[in-house]
PDB file of N, CA and C in Angstrom:
ATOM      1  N   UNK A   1     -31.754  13.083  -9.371  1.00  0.00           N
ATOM      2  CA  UNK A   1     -32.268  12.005  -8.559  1.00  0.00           C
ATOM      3  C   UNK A   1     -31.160  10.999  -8.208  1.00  0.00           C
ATOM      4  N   UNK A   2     -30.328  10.668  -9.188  1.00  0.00           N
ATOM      5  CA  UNK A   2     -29.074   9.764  -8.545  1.00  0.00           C
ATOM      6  C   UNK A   2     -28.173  10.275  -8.137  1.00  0.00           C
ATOM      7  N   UNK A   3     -28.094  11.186  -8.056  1.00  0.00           N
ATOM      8  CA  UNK A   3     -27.046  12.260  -6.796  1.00  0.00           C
ATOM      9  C   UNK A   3     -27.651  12.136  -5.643  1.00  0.00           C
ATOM     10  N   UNK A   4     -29.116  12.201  -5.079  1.00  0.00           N
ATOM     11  CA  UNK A   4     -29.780  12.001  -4.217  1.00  0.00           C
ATOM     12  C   UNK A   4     -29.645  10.772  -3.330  1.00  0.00           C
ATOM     13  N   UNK A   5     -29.831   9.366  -4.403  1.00  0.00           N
ATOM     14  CA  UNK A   5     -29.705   8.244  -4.160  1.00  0.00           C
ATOM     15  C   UNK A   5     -28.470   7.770  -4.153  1.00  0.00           C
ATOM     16  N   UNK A   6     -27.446   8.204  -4.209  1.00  0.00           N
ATOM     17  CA  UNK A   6     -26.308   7.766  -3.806  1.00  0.00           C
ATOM     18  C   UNK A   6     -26.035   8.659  -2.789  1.00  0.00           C
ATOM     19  N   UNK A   7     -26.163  10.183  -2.885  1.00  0.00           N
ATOM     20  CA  UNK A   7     -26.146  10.169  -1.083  1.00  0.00           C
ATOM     21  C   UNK A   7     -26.832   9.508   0.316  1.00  0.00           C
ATOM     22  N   UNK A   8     -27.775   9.243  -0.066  1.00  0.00           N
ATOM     23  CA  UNK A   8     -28.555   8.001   1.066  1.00  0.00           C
ATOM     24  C   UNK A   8     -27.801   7.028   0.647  1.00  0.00           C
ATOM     25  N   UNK A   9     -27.497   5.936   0.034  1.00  0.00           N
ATOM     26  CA  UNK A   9     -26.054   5.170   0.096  1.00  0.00           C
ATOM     27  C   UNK A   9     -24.965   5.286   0.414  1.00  0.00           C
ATOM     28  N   UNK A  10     -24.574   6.242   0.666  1.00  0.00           N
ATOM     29  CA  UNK A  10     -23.101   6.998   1.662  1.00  0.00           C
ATOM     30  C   UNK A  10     -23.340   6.629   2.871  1.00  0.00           C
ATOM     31  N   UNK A  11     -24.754   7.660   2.937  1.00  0.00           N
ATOM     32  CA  UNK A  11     -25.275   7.737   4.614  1.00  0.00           C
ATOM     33  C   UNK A  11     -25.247   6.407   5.424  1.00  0.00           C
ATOM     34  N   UNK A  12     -26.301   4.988   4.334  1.00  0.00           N
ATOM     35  CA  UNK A  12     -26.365   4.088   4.850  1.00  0.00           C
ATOM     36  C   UNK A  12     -25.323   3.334   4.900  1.00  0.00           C
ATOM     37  N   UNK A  13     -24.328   3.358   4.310  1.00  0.00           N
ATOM     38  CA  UNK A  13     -22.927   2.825   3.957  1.00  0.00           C
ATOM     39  C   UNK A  13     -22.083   2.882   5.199  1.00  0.00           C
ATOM     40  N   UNK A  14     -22.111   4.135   5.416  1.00  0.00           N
ATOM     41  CA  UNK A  14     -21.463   4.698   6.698  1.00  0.00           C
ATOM     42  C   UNK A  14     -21.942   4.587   8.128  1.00  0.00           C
ATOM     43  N   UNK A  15     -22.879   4.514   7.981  1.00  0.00           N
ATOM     44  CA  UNK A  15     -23.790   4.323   8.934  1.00  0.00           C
ATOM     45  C   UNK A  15     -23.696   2.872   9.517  1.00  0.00           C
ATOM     46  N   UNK A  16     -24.512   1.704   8.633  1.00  0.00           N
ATOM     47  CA  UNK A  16     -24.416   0.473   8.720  1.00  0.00           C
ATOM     48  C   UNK A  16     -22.920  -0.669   9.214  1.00  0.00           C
ATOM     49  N   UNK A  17     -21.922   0.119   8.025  1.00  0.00           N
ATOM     50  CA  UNK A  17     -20.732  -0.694   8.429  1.00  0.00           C
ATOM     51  C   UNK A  17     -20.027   0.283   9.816  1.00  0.00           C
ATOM     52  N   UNK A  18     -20.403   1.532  10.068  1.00  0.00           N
ATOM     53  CA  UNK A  18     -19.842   1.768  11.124  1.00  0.00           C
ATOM     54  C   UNK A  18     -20.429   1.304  12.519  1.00  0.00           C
ATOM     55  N   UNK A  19     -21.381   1.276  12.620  1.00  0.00           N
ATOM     56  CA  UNK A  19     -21.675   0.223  13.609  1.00  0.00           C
ATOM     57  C   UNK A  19     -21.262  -0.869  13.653  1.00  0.00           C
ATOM     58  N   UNK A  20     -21.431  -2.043  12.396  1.00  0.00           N
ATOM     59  CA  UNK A  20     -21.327  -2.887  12.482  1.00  0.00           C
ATOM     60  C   UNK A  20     -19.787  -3.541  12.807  1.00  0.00           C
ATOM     61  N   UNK A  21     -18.988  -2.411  12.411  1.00  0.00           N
ATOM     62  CA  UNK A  21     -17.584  -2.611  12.555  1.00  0.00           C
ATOM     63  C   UNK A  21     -16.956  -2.199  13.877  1.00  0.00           C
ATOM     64  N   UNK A  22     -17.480  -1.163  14.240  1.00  0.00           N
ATOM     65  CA  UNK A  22     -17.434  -0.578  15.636  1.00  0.00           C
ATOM     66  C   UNK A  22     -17.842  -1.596  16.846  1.00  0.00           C
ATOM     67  N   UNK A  23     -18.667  -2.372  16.701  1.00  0.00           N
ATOM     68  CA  UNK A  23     -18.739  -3.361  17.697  1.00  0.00           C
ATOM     69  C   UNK A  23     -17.810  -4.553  18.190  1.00  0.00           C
ATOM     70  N   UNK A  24     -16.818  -4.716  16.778  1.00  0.00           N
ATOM     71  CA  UNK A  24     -15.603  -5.699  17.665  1.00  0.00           C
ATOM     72  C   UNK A  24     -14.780  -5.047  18.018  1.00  0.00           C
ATOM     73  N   UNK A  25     -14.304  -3.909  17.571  1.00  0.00           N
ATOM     74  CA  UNK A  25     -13.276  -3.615  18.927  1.00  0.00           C
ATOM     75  C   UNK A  25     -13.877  -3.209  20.271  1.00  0.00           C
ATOM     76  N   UNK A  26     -15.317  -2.757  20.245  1.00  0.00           N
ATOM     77  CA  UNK A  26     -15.447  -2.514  21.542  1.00  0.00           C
ATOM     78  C   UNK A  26     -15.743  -3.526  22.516  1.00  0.00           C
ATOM     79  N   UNK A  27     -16.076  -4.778  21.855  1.00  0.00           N
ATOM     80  CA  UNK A  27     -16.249  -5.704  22.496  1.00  0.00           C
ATOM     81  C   UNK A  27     -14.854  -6.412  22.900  1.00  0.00           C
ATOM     82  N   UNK A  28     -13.848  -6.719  21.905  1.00  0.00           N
ATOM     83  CA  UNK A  28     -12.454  -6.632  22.310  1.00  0.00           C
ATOM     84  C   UNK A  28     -12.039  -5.704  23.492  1.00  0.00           C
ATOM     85  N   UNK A  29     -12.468  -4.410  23.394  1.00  0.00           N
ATOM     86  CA  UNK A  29     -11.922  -3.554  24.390  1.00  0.00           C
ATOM     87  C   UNK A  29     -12.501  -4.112  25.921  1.00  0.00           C
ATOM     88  N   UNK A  30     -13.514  -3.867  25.920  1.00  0.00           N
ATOM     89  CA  UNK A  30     -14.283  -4.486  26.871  1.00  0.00           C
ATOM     90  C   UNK A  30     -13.995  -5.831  27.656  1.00  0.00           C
ATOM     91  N   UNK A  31     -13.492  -6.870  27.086  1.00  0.00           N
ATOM     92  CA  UNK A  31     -13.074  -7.785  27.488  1.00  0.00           C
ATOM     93  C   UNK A  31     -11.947  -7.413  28.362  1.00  0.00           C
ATOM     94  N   UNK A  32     -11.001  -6.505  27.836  1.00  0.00           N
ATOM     95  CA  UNK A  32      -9.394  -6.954  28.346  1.00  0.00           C
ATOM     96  C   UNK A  32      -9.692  -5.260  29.611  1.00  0.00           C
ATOM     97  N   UNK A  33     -10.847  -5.080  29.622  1.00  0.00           N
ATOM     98  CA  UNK A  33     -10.824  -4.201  30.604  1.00  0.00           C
ATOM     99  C   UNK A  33     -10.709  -2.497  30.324  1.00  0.00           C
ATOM    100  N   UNK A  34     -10.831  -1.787  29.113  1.00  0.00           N
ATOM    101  CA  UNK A  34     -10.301  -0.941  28.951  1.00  0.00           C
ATOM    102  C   UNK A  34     -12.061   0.165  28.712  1.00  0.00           C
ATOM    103  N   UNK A  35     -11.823   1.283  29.281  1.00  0.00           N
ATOM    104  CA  UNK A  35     -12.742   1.983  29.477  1.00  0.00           C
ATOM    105  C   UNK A  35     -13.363   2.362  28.123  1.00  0.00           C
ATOM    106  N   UNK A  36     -14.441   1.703  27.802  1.00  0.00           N
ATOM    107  CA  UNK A  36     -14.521   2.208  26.090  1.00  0.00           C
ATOM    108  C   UNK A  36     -15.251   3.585  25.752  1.00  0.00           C
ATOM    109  N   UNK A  37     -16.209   3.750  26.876  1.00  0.00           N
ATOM    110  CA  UNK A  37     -16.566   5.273  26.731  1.00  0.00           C
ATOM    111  C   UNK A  37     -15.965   6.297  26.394  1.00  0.00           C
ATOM    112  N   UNK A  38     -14.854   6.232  27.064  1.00  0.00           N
ATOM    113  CA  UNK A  38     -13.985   7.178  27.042  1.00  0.00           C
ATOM    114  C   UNK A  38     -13.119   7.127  25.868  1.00  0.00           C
ATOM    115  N   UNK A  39     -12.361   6.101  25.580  1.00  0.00           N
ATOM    116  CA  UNK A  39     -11.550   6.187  23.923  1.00  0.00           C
ATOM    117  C   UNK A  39     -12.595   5.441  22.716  1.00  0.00           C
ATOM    118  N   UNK A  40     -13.391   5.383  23.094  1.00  0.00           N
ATOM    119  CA  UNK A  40     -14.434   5.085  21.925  1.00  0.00           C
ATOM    120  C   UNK A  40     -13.975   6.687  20.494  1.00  0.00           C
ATOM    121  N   UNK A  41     -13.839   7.332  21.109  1.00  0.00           N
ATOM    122  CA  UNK A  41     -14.148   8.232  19.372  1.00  0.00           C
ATOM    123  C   UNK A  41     -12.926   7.720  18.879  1.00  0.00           C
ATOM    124  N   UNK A  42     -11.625   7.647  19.301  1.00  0.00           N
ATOM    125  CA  UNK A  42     -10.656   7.182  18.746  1.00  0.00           C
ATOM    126  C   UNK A  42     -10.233   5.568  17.722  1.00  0.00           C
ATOM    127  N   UNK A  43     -11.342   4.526  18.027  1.00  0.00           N
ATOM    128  CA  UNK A  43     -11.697   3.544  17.310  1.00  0.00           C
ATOM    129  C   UNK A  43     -12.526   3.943  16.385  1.00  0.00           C
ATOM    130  N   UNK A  44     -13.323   4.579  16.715  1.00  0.00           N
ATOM    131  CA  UNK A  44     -14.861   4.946  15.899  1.00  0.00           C
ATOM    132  C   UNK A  44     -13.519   5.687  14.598  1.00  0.00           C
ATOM    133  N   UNK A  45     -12.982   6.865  15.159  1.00  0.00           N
ATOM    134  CA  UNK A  45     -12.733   7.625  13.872  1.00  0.00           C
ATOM    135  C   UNK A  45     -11.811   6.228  12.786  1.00  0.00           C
ATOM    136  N   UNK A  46     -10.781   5.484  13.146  1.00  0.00           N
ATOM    137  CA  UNK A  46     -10.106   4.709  12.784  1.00  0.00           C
ATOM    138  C   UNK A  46     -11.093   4.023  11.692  1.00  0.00           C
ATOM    139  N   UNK A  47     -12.580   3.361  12.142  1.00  0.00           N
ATOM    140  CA  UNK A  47     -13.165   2.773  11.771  1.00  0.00           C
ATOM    141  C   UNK A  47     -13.716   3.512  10.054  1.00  0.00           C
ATOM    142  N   UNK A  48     -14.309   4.863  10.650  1.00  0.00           N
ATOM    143  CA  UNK A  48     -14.318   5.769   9.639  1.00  0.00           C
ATOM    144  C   UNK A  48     -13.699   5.811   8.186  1.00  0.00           C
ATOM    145  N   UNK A  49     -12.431   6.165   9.139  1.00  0.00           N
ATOM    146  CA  UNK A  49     -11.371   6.379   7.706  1.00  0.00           C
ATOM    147  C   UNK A  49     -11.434   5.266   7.138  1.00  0.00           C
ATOM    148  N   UNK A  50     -11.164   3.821   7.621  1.00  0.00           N
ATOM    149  CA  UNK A  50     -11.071   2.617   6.743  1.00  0.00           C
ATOM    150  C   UNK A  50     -12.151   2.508   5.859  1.00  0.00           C
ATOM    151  N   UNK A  51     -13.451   3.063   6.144  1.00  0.00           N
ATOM    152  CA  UNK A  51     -15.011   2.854   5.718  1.00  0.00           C
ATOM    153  C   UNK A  51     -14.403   3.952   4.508  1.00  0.00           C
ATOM    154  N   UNK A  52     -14.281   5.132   4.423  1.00  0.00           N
ATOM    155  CA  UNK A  52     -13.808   6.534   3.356  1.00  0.00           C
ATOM    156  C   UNK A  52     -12.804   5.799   2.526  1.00  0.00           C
ATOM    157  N   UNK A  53     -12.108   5.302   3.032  1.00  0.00           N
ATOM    158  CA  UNK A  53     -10.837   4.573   2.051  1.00  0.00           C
ATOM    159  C   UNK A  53     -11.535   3.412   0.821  1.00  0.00           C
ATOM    160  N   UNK A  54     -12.198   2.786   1.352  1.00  0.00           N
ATOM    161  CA  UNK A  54     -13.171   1.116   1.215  1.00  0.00           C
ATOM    162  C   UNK A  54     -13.925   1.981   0.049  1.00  0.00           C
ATOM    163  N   UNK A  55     -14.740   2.915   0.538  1.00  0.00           N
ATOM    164  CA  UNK A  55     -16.027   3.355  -0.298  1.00  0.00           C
ATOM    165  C   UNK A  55     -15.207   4.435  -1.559  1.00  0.00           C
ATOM    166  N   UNK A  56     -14.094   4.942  -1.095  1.00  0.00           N
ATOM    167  CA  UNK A  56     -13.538   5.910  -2.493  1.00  0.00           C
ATOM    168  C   UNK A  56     -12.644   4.683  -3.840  1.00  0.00           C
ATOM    169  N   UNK A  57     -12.284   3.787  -3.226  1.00  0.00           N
ATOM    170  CA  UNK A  57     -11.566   2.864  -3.941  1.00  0.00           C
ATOM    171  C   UNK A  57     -12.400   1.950  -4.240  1.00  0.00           C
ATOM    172  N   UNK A  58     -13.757   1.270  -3.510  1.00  0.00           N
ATOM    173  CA  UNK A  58     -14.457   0.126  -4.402  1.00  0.00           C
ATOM    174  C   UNK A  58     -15.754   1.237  -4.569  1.00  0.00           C
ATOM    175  N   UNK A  59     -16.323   1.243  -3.455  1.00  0.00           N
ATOM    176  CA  UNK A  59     -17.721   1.264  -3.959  1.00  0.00           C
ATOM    177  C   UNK A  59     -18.674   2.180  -4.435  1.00  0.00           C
ATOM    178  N   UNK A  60     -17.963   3.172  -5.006  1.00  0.00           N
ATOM    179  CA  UNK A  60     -18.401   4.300  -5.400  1.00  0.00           C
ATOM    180  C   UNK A  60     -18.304   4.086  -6.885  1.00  0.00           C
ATOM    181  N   UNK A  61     -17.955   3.032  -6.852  1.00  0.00           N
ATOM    182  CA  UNK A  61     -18.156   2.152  -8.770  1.00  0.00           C
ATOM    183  C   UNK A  61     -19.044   2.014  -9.172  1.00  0.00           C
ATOM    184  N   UNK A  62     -19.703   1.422  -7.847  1.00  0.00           N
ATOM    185  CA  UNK A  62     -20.767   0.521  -8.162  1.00  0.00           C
ATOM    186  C   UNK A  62     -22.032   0.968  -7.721  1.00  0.00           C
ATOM    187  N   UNK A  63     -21.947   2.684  -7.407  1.00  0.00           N
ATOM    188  CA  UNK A  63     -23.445   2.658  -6.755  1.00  0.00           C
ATOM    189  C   UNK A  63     -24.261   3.801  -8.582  1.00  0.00           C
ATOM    190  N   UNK A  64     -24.850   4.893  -7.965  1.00  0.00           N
ATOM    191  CA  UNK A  64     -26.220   5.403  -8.940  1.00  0.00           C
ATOM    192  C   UNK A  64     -25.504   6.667  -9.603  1.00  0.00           C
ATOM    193  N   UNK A  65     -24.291   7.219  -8.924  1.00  0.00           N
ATOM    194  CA  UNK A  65     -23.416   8.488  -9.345  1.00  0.00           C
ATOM    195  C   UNK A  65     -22.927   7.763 -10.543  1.00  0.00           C
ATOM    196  N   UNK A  66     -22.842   8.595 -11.680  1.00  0.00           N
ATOM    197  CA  UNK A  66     -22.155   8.451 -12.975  1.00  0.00           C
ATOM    198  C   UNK A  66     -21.106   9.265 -13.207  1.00  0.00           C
ATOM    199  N   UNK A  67     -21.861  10.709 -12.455  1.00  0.00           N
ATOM    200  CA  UNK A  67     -20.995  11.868 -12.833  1.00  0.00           C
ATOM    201  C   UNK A  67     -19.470  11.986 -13.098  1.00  0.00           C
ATOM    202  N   UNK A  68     -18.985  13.336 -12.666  1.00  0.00           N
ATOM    203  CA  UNK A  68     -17.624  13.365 -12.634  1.00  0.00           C
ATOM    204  C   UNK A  68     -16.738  13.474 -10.852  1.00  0.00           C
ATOM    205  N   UNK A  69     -15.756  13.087 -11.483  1.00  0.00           N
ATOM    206  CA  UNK A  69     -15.131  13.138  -9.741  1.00  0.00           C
ATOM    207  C   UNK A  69     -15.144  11.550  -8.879  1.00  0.00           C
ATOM    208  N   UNK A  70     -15.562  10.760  -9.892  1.00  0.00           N
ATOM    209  CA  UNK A  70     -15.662   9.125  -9.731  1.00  0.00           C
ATOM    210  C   UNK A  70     -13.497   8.822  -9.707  1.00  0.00           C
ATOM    211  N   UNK A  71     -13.222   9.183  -9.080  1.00  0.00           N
ATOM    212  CA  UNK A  71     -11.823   8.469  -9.347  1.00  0.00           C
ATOM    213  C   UNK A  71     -11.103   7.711  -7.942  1.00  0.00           C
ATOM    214  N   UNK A  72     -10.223   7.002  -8.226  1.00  0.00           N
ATOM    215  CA  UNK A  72      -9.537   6.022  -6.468  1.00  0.00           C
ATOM    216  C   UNK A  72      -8.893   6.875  -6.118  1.00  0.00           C
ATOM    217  N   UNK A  73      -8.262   7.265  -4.564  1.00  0.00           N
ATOM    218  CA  UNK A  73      -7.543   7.347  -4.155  1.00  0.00           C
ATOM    219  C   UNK A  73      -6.337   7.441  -4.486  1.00  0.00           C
ATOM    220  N   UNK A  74      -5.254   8.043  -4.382  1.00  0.00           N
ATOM    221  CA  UNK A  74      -3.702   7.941  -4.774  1.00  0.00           C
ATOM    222  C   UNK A  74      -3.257   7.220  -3.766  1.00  0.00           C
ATOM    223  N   UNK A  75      -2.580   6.015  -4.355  1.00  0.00           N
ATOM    224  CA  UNK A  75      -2.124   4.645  -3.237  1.00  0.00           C
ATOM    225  C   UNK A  75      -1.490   5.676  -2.347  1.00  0.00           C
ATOM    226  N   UNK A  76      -0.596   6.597  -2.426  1.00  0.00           N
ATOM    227  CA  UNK A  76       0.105   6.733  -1.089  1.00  0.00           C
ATOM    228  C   UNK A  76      -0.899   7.122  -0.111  1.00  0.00           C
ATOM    229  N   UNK A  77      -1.901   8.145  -0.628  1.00  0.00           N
ATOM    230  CA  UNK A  77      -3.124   8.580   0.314  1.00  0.00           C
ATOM    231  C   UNK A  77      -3.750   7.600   1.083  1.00  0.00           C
ATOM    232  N   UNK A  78      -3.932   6.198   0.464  1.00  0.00           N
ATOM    233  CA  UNK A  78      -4.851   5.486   0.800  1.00  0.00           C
ATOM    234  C   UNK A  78      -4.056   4.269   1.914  1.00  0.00           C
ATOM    235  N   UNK A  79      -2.353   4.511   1.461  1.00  0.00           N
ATOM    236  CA  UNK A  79      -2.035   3.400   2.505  1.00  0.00           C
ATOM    237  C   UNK A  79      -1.365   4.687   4.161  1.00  0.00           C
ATOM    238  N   UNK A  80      -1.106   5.567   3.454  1.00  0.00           N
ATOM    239  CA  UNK A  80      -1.389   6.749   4.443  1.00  0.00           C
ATOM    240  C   UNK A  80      -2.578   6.987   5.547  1.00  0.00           C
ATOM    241  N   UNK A  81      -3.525   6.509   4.910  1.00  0.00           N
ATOM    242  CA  UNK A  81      -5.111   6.552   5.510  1.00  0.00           C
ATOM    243  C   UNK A  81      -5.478   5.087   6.776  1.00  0.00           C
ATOM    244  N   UNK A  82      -5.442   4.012   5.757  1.00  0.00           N
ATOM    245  CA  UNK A  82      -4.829   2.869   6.466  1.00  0.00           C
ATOM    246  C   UNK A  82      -4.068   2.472   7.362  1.00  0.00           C
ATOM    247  N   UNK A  83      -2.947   3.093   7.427  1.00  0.00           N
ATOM    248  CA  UNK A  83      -2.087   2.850   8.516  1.00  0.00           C
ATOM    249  C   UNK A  83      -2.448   3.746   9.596  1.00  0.00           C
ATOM    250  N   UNK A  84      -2.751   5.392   9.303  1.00  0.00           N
ATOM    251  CA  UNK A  84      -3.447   6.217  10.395  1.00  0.00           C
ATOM    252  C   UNK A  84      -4.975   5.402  10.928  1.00  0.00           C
ATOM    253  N   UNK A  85      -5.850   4.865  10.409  1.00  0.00           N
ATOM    254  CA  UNK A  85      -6.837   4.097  10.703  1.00  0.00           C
ATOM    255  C   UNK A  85      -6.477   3.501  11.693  1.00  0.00           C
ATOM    256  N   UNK A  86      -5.403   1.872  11.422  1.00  0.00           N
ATOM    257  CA  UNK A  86      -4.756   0.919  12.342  1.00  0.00           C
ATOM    258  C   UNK A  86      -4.038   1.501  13.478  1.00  0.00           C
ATOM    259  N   UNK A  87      -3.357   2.550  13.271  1.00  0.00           N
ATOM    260  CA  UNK A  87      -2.693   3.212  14.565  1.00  0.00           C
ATOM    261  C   UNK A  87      -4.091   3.826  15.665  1.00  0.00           C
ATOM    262  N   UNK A  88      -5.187   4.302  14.948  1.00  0.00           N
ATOM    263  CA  UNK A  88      -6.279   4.536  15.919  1.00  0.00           C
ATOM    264  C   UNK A  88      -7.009   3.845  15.993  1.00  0.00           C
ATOM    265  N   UNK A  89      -7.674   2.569  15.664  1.00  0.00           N
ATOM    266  CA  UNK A  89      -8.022   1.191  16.218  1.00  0.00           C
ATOM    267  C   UNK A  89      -7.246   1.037  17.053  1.00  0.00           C
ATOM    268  N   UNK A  90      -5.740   0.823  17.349  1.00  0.00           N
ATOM    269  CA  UNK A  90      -5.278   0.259  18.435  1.00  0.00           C
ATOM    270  C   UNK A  90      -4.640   1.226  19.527  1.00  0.00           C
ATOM    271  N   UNK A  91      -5.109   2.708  19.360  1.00  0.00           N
ATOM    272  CA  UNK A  91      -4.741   3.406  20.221  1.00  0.00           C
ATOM    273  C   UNK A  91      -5.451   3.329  21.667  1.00  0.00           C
ATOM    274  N   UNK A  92      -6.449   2.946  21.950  1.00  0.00           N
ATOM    275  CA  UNK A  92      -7.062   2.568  23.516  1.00  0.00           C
ATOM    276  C   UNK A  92      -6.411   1.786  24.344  1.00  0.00           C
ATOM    277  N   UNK A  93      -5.863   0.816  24.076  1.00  0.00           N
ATOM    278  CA  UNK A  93      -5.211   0.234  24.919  1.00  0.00           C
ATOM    279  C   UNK A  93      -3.729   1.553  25.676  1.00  0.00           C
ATOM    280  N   UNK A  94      -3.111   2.121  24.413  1.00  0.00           N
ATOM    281  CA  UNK A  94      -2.291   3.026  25.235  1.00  0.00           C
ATOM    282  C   UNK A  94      -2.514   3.831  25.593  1.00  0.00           C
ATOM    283  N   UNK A  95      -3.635   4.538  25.207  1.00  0.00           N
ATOM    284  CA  UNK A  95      -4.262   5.763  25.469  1.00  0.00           C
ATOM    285  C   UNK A  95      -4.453   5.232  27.295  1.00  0.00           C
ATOM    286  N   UNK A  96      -5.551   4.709  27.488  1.00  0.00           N
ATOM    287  CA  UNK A  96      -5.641   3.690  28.891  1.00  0.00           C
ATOM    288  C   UNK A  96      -4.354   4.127  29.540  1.00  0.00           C
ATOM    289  N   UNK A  97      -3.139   2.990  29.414  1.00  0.00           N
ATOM    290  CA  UNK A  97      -1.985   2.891  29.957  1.00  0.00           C
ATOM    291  C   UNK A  97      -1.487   4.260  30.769  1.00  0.00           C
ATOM    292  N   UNK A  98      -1.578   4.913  29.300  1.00  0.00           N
ATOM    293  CA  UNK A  98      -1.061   6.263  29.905  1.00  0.00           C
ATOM    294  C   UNK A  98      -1.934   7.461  31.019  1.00  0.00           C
ATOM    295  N   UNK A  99      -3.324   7.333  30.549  1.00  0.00           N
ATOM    296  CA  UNK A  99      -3.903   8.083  31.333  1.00  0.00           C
ATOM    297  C   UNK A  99      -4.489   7.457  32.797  1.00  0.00           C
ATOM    298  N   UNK A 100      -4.416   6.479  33.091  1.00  0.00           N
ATOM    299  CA  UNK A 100      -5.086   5.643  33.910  1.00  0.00           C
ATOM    300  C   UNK A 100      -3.554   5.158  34.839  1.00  0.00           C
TER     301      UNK A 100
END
């Protein structure tokens, strides 16, 4: 049962902050003119990974899983992850440039 309930906490985890996070850059994007339909998966995934990084290093502490396989990230993985994240958050604007 808490294998269960912490997968619906993933889901909603992922779910919730990816929207919720997904809406300022597109609203950023949007402002300065940049087609978001179109490079939207490329923020979205960025958004992702930061959410996978966030949830393997804090919050998988703190949810209903006890089991095994509870461990952080290896910093290089995670600032590896991070920086690929930030490079695709801010890839629309060049993505744009170049194809447009």
């Amino acid at each position: 049962m808490r294998v269960l309930l912490e997968l619906i906490r993933i889901i909603f985890i992922f779910a919730f902050l990816g929207v919720l996070l997904g809406i300022i850059p597109h609203s950023i994007y949007l402002l300065i003119g940049i087609n978001t339909e179109k490079y939207a998966w490329s923020y979205m995934l960025g958004i992702f990974i930061l959410i996978f990084v966030l949830y393997r290093n804090k919050l998988q502490f703190s949810g209903w899983y006890k089991g095994k396989g509870r461990e952080k990230l290896p910093k290089a993985l995670s600032k590896t992850l991070t920086i690929s994240a930030i490079i695709l958050l801010l890839s629309p604007p060049m993505l744009h440039l170049f194809f447009n």
